[in-house]
ModelCIF file with pLDDT and N, C-alpha, C, O atoms, coordinates in Angstrom:
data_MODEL
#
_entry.id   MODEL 
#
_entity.id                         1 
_entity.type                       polymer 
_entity.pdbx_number_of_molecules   1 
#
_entity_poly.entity_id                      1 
_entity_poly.type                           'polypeptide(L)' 
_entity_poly.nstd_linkage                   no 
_entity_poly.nstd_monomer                   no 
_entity_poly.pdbx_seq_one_letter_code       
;(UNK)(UNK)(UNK)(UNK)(UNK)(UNK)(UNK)(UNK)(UNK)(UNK)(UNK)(UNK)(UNK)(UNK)(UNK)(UNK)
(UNK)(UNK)(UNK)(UNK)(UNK)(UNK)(UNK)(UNK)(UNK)(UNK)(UNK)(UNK)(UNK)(UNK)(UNK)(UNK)
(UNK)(UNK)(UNK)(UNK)(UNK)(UNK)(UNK)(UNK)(UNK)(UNK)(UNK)(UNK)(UNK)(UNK)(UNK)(UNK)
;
_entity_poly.pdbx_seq_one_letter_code_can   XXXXXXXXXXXXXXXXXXXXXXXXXXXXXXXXXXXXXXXXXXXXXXXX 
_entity_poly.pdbx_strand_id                 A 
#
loop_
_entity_poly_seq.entity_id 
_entity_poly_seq.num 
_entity_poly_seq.mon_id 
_entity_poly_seq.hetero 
1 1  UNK n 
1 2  UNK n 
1 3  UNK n 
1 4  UNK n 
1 5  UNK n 
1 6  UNK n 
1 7  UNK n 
1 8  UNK n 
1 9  UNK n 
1 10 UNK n 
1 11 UNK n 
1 12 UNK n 
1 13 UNK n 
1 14 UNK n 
1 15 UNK n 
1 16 UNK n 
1 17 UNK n 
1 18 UNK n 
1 19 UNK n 
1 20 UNK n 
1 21 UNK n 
1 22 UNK n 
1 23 UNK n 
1 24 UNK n 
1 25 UNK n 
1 26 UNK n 
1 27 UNK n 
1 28 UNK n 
1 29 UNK n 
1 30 UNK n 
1 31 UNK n 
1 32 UNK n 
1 33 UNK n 
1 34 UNK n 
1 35 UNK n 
1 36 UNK n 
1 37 UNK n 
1 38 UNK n 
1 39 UNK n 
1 40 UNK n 
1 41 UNK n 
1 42 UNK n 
1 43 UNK n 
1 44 UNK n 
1 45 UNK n 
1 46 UNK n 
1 47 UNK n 
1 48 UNK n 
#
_struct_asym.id          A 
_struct_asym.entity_id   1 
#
loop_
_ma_qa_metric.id 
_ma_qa_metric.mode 
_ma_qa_metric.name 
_ma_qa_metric.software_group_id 
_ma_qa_metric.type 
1 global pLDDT . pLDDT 
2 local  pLDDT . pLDDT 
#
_ma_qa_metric_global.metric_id      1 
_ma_qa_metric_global.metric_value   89.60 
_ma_qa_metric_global.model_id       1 
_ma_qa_metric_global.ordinal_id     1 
#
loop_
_ma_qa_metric_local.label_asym_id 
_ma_qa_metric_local.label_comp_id 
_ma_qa_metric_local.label_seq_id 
_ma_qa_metric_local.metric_id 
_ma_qa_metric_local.metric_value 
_ma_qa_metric_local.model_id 
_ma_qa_metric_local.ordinal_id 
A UNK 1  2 85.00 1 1  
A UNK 2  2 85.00 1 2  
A UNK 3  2 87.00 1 3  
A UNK 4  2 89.00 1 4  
A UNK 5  2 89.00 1 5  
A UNK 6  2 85.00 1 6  
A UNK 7  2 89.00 1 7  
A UNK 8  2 92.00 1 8  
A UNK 9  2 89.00 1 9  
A UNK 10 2 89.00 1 10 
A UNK 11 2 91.00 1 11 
A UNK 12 2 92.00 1 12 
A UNK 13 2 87.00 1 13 
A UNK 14 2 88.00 1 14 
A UNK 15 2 88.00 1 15 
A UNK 16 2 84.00 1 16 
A UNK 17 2 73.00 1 17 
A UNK 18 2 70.00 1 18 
A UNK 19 2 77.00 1 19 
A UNK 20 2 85.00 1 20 
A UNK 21 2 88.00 1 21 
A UNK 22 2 90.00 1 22 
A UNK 23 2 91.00 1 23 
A UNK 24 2 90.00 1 24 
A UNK 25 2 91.00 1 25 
A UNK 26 2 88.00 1 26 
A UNK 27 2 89.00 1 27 
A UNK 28 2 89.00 1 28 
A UNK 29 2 87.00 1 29 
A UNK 30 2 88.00 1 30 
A UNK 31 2 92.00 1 31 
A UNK 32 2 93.00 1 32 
A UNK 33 2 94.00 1 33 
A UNK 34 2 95.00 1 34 
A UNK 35 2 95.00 1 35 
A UNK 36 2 95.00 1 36 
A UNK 37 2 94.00 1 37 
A UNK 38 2 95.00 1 38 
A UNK 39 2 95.00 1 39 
A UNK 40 2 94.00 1 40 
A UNK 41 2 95.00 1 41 
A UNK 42 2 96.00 1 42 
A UNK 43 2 94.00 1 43 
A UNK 44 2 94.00 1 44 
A UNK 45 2 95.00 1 45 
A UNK 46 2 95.00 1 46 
A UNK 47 2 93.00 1 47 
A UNK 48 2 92.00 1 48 
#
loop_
_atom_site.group_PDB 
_atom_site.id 
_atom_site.type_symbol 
_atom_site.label_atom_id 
_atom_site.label_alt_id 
_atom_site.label_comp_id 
_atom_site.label_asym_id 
_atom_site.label_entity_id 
_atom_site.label_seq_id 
_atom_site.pdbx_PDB_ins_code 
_atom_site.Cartn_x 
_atom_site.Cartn_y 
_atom_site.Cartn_z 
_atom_site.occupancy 
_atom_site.B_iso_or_equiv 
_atom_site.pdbx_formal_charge 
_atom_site.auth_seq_id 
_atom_site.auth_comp_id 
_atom_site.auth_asym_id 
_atom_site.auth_atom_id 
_atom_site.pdbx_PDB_model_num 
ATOM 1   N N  . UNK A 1 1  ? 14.575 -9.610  13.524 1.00 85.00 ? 1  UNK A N  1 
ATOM 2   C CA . UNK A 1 1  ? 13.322 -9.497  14.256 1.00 85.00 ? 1  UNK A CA 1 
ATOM 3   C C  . UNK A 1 1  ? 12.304 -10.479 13.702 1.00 85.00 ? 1  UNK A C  1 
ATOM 4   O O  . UNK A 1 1  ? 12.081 -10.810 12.537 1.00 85.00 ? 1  UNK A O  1 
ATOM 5   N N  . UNK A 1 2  ? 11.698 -10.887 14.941 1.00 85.00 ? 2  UNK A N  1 
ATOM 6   C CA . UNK A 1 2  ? 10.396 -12.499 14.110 1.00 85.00 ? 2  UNK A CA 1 
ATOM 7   C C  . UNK A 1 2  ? 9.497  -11.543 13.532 1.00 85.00 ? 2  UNK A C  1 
ATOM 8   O O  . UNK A 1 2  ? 8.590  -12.196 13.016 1.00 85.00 ? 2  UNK A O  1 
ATOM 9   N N  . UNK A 1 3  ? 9.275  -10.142 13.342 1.00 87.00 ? 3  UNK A N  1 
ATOM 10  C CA . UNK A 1 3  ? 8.293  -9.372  12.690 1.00 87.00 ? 3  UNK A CA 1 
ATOM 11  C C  . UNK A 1 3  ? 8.498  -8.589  11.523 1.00 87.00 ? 3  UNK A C  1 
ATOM 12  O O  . UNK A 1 3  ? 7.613  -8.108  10.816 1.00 87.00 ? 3  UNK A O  1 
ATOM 13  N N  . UNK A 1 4  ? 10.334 -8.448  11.297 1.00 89.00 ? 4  UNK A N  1 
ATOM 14  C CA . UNK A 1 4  ? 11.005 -7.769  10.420 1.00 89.00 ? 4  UNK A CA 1 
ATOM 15  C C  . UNK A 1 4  ? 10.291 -8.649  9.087  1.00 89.00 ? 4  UNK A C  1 
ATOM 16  O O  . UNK A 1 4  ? 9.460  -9.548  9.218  1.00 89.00 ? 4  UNK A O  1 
ATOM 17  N N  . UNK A 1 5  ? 10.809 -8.174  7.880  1.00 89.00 ? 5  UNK A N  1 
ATOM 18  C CA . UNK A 1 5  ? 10.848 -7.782  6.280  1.00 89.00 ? 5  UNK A CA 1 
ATOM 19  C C  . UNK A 1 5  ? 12.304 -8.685  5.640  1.00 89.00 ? 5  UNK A C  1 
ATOM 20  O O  . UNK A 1 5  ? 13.513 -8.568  5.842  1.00 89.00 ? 5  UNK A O  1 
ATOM 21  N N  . UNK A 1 6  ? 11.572 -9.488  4.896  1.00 85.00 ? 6  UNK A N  1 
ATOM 22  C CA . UNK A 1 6  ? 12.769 -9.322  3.635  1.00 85.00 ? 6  UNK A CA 1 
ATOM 23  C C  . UNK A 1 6  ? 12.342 -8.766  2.097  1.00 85.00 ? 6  UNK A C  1 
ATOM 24  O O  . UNK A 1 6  ? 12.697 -9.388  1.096  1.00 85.00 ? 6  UNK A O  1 
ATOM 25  N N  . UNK A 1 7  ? 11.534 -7.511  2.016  1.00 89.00 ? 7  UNK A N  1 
ATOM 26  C CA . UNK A 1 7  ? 11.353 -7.114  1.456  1.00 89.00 ? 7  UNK A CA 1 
ATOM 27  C C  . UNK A 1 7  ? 10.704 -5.958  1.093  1.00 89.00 ? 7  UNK A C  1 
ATOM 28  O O  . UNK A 1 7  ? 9.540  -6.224  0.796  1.00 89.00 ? 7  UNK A O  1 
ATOM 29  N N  . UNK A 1 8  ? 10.937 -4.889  0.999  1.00 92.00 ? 8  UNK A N  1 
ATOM 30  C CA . UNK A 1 8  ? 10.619 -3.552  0.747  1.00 92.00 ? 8  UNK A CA 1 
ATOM 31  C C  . UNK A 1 8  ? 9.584  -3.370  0.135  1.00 92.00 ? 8  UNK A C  1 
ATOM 32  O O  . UNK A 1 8  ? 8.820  -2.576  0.685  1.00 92.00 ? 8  UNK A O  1 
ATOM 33  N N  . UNK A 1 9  ? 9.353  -3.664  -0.513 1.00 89.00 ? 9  UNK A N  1 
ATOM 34  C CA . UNK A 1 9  ? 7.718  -3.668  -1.943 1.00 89.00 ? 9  UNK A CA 1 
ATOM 35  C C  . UNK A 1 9  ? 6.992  -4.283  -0.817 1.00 89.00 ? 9  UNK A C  1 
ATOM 36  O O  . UNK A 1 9  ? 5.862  -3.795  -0.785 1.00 89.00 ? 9  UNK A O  1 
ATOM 37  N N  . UNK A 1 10 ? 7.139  -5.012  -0.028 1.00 89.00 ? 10 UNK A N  1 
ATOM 38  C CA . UNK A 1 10 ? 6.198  -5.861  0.911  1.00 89.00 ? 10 UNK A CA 1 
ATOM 39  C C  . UNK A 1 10 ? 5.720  -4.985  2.147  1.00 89.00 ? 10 UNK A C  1 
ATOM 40  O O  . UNK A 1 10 ? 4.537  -4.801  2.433  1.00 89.00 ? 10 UNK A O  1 
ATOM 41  N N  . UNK A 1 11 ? 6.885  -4.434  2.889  1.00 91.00 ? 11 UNK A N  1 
ATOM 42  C CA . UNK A 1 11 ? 6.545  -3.938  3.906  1.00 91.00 ? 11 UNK A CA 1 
ATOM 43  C C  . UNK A 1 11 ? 5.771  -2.293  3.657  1.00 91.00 ? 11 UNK A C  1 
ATOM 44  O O  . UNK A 1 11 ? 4.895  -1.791  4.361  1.00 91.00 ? 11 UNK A O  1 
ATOM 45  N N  . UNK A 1 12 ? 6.498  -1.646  2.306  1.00 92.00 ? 12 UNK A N  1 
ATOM 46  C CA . UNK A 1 12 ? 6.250  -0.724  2.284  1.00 92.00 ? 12 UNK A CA 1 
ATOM 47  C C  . UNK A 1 12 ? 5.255  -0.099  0.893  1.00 92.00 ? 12 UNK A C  1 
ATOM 48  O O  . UNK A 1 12 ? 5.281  1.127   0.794  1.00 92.00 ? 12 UNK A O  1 
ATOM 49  N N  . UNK A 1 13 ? 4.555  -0.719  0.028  1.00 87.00 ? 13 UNK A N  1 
ATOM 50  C CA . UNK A 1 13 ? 3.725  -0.270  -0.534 1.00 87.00 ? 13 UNK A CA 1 
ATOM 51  C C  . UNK A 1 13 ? 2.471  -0.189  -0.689 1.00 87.00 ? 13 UNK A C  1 
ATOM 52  O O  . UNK A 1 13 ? 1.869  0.468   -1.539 1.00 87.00 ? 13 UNK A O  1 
ATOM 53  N N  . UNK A 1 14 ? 1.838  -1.188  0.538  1.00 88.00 ? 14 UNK A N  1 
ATOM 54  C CA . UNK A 1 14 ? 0.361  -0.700  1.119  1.00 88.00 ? 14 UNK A CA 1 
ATOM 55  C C  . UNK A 1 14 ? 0.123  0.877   1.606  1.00 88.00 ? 14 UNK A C  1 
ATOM 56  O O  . UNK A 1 14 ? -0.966 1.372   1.898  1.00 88.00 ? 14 UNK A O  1 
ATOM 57  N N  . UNK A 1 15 ? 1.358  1.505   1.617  1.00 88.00 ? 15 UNK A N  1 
ATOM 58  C CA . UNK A 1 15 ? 1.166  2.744   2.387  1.00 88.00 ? 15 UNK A CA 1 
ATOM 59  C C  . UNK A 1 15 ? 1.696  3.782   1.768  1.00 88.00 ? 15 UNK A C  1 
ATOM 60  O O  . UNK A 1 15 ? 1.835  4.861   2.344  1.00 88.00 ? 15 UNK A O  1 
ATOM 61  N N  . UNK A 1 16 ? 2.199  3.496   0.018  1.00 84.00 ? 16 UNK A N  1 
ATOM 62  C CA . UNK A 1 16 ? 3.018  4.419   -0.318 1.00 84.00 ? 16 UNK A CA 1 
ATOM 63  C C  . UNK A 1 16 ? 2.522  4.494   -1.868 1.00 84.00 ? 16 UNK A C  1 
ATOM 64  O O  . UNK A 1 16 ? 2.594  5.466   -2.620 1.00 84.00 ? 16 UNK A O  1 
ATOM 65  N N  . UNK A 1 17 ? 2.021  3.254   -2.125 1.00 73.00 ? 17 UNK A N  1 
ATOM 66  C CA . UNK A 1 17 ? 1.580  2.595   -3.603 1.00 73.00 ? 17 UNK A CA 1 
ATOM 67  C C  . UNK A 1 17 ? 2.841  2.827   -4.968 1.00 73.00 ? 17 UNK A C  1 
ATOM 68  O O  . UNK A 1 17 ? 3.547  1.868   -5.283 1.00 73.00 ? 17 UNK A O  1 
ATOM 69  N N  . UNK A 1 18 ? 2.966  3.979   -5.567 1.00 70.00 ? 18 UNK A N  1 
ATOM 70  C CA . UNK A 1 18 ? 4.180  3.321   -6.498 1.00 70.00 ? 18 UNK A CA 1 
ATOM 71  C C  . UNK A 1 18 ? 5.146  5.106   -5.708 1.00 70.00 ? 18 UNK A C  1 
ATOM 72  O O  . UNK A 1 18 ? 5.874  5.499   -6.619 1.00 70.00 ? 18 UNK A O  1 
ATOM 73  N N  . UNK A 1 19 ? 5.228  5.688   -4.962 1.00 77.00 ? 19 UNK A N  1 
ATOM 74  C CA . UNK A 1 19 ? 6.255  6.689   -4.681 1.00 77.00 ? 19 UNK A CA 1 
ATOM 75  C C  . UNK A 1 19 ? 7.438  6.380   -3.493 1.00 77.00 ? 19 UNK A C  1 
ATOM 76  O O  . UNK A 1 19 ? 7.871  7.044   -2.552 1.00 77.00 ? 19 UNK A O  1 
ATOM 77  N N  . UNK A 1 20 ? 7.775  4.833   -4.106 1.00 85.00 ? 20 UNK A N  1 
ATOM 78  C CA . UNK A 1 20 ? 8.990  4.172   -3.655 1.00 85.00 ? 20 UNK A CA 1 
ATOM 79  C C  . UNK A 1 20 ? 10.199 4.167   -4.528 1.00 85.00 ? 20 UNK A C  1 
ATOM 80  O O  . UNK A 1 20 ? 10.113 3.733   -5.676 1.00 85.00 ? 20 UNK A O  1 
ATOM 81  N N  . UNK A 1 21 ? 11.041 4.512   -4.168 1.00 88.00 ? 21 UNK A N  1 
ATOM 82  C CA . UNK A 1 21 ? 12.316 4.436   -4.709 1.00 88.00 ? 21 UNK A CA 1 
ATOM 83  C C  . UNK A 1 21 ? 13.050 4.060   -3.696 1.00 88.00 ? 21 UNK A C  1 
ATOM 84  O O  . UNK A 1 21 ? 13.077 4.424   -2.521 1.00 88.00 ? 21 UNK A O  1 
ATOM 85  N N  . UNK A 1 22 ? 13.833 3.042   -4.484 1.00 90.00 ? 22 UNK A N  1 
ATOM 86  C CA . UNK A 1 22 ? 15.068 2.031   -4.063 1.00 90.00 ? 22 UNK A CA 1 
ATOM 87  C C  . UNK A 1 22 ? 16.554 2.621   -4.422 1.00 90.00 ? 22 UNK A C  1 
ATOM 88  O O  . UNK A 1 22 ? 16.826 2.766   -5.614 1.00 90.00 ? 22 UNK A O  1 
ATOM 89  N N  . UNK A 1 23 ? 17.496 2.954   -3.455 1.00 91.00 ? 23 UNK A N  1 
ATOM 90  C CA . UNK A 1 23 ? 18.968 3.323   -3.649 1.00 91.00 ? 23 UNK A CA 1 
ATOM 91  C C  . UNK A 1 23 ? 19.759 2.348   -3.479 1.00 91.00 ? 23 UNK A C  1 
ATOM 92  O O  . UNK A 1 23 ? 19.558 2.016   -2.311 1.00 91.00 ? 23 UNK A O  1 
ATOM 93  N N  . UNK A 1 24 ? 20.731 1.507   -4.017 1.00 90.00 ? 24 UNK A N  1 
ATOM 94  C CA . UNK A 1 24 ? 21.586 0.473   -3.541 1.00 90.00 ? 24 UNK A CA 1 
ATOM 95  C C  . UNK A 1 24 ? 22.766 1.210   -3.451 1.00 90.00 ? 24 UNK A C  1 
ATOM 96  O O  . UNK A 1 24 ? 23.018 2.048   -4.316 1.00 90.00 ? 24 UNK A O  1 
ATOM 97  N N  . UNK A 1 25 ? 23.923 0.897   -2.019 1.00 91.00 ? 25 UNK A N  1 
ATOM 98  C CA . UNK A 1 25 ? 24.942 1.060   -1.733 1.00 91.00 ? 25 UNK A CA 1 
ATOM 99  C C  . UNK A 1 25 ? 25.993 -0.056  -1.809 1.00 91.00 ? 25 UNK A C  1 
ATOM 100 O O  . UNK A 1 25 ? 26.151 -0.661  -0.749 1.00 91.00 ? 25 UNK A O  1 
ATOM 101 N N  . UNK A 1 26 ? 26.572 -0.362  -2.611 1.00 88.00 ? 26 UNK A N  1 
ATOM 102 C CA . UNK A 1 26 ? 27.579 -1.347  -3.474 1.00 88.00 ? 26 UNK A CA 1 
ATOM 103 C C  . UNK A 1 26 ? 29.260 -1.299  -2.591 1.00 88.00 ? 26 UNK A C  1 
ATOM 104 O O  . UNK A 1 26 ? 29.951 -2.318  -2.571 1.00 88.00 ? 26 UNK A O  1 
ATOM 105 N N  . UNK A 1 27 ? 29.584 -0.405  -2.128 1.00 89.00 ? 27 UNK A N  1 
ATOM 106 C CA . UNK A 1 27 ? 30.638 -0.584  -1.539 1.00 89.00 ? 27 UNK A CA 1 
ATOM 107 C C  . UNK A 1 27 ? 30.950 -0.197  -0.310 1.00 89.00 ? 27 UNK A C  1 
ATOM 108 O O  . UNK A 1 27 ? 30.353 0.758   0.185  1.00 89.00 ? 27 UNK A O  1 
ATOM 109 N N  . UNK A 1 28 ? 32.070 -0.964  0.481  1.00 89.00 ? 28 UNK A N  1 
ATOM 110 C CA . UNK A 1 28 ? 32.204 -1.610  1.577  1.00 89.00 ? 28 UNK A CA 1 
ATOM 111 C C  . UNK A 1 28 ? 33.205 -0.438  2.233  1.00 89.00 ? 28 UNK A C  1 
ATOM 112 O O  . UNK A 1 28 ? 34.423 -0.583  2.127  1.00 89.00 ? 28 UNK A O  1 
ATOM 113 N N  . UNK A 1 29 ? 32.580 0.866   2.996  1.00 87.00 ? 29 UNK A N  1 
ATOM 114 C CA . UNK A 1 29 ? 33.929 1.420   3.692  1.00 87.00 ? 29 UNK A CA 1 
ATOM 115 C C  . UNK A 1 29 ? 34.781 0.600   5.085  1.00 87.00 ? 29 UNK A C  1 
ATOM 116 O O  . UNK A 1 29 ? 35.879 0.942   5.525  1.00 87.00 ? 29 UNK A O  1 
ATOM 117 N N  . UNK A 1 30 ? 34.057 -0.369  5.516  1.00 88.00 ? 30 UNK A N  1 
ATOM 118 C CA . UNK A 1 30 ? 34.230 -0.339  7.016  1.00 88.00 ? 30 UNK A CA 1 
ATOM 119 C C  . UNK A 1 30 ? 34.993 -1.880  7.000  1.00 88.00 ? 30 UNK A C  1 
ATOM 120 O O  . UNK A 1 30 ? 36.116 -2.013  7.486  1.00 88.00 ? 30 UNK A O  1 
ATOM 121 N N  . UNK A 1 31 ? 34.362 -2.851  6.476  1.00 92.00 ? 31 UNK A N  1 
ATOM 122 C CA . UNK A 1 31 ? 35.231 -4.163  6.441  1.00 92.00 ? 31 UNK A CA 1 
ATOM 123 C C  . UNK A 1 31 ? 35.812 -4.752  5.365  1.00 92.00 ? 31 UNK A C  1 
ATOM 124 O O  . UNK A 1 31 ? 35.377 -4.960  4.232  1.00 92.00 ? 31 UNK A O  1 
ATOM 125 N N  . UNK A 1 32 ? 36.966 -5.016  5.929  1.00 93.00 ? 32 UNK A N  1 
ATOM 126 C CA . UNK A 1 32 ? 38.072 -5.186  4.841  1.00 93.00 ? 32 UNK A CA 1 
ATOM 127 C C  . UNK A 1 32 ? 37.396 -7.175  4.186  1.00 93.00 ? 32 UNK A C  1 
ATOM 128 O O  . UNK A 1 32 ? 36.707 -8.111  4.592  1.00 93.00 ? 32 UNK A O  1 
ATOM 129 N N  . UNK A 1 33 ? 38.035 -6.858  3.268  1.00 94.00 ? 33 UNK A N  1 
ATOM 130 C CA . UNK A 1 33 ? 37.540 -7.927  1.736  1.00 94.00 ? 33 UNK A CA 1 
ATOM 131 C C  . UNK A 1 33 ? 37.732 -9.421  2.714  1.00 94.00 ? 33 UNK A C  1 
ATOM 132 O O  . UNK A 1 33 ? 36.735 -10.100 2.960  1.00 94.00 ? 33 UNK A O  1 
ATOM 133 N N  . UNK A 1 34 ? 38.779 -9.730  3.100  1.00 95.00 ? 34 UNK A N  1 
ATOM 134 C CA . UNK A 1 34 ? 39.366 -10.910 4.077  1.00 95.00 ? 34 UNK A CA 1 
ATOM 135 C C  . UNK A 1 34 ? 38.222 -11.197 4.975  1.00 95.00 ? 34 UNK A C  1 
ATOM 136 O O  . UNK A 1 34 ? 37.589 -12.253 4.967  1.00 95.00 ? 34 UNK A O  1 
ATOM 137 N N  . UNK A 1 35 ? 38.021 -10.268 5.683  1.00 95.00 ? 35 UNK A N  1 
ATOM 138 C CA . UNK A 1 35 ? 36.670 -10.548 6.424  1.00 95.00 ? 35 UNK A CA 1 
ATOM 139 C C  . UNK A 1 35 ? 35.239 -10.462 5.441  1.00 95.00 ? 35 UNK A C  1 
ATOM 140 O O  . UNK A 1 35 ? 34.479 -11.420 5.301  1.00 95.00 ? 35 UNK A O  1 
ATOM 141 N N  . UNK A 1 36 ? 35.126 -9.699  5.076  1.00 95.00 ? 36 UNK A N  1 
ATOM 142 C CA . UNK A 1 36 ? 33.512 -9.694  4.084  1.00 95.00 ? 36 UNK A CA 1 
ATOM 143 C C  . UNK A 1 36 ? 33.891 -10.814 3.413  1.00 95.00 ? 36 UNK A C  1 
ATOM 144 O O  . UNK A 1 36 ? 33.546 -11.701 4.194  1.00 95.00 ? 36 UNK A O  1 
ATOM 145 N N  . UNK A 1 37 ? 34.217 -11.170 2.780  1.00 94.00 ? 37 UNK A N  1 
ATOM 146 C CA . UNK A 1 37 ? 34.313 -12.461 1.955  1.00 94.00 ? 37 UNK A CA 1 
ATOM 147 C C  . UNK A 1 37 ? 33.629 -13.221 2.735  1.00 94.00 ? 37 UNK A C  1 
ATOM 148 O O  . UNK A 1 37 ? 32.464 -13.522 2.475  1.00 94.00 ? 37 UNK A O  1 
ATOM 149 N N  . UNK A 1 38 ? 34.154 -13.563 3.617  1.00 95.00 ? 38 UNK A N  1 
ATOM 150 C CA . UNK A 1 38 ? 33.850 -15.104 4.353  1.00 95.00 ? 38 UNK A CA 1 
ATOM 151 C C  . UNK A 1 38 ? 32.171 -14.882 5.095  1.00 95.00 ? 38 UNK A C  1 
ATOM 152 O O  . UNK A 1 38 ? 31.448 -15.864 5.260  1.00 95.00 ? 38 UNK A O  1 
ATOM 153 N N  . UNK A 1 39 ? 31.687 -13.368 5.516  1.00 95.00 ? 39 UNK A N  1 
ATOM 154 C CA . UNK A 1 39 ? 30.849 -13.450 5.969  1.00 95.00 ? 39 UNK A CA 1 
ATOM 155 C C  . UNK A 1 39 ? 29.498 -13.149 4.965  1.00 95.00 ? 39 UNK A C  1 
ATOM 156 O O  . UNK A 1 39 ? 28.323 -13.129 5.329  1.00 95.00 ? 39 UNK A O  1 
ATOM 157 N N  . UNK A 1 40 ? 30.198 -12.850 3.163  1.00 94.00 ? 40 UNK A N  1 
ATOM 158 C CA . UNK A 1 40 ? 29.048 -13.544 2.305  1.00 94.00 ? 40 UNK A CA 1 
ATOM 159 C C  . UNK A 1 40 ? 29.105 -14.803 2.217  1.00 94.00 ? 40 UNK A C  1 
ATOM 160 O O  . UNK A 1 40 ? 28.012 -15.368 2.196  1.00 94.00 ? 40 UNK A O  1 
ATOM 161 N N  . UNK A 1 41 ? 30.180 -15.552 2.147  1.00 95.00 ? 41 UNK A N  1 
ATOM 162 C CA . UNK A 1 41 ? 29.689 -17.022 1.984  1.00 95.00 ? 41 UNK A CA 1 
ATOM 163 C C  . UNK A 1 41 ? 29.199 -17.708 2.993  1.00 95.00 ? 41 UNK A C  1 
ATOM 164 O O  . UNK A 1 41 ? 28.727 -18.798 2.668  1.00 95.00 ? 41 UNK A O  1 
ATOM 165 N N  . UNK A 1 42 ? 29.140 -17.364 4.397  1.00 96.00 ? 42 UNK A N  1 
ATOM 166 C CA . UNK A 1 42 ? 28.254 -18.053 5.117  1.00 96.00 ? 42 UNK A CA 1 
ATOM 167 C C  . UNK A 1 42 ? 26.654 -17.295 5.018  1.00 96.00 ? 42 UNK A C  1 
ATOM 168 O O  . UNK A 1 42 ? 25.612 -17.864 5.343  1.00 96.00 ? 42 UNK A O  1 
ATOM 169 N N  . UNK A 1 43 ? 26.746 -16.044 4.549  1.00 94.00 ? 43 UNK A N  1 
ATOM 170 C CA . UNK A 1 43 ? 25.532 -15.628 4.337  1.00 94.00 ? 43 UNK A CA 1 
ATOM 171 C C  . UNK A 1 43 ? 24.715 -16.276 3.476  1.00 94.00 ? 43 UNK A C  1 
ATOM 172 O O  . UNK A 1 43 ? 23.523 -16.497 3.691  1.00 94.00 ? 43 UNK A O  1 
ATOM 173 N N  . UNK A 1 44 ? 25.614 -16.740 2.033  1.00 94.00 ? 44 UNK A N  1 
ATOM 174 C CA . UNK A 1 44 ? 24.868 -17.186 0.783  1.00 94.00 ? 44 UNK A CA 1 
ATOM 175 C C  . UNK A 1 44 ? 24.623 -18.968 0.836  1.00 94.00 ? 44 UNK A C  1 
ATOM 176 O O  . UNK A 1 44 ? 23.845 -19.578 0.102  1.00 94.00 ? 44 UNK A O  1 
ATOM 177 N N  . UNK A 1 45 ? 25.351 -19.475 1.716  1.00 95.00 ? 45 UNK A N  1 
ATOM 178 C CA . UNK A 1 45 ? 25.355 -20.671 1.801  1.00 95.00 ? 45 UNK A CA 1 
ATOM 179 C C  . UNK A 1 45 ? 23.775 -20.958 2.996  1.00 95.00 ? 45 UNK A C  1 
ATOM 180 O O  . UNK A 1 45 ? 23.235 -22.049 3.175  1.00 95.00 ? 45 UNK A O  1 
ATOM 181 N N  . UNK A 1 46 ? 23.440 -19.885 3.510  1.00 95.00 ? 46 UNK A N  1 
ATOM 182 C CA . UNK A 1 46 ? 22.209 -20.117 4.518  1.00 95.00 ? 46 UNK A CA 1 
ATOM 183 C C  . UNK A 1 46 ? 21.122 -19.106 3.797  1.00 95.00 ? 46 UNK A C  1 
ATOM 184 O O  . UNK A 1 46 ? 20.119 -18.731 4.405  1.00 95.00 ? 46 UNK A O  1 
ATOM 185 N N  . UNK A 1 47 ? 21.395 -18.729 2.540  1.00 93.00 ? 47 UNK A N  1 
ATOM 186 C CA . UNK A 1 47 ? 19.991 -18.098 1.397  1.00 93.00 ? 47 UNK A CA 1 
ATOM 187 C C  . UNK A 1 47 ? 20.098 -17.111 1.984  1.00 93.00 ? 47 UNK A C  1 
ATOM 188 O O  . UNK A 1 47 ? 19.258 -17.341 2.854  1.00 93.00 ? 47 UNK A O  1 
ATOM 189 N N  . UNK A 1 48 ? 20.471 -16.166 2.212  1.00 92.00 ? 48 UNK A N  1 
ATOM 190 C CA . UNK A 1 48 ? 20.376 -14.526 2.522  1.00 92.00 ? 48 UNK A CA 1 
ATOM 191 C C  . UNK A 1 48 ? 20.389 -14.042 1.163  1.00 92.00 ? 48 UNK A C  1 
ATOM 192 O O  . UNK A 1 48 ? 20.332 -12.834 0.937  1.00 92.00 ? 48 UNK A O  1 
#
C-alpha cells in the first residue's frame, strides 16, 4: 500500500507510547525451503 509502514515503532507509538510489544514468527509452515529460498533472495536483493 503507497500509505502502508515499514515499521512498527513508526506507525504505532504515537498512540501507544512504550505498551508495544513485538512477537517474531521464525518458521515457515506453508512454503517449502525450494520455493522460500528463492523468494528471499529476490526479496533481499531489492532491500526488503
Amino acid at each position: 500500500s503507497a500509505g502502508g509502514t515499514d515499521s512498527w515503532s513508526a506507525a504505532l507509538a504515537p498512540y501507544i507510547q512504550d505498551r508495544l510489544q513485538v512477537e517474531h514468527l521464525t518458521v515457515n509452515y506453508r512454503t517449502p525451503s525450494r520455493i522460500m529460498d528463492r523468494a528471499v533472495a529476490m526479496a533481499q536483493a531489492h532491500e526488503l
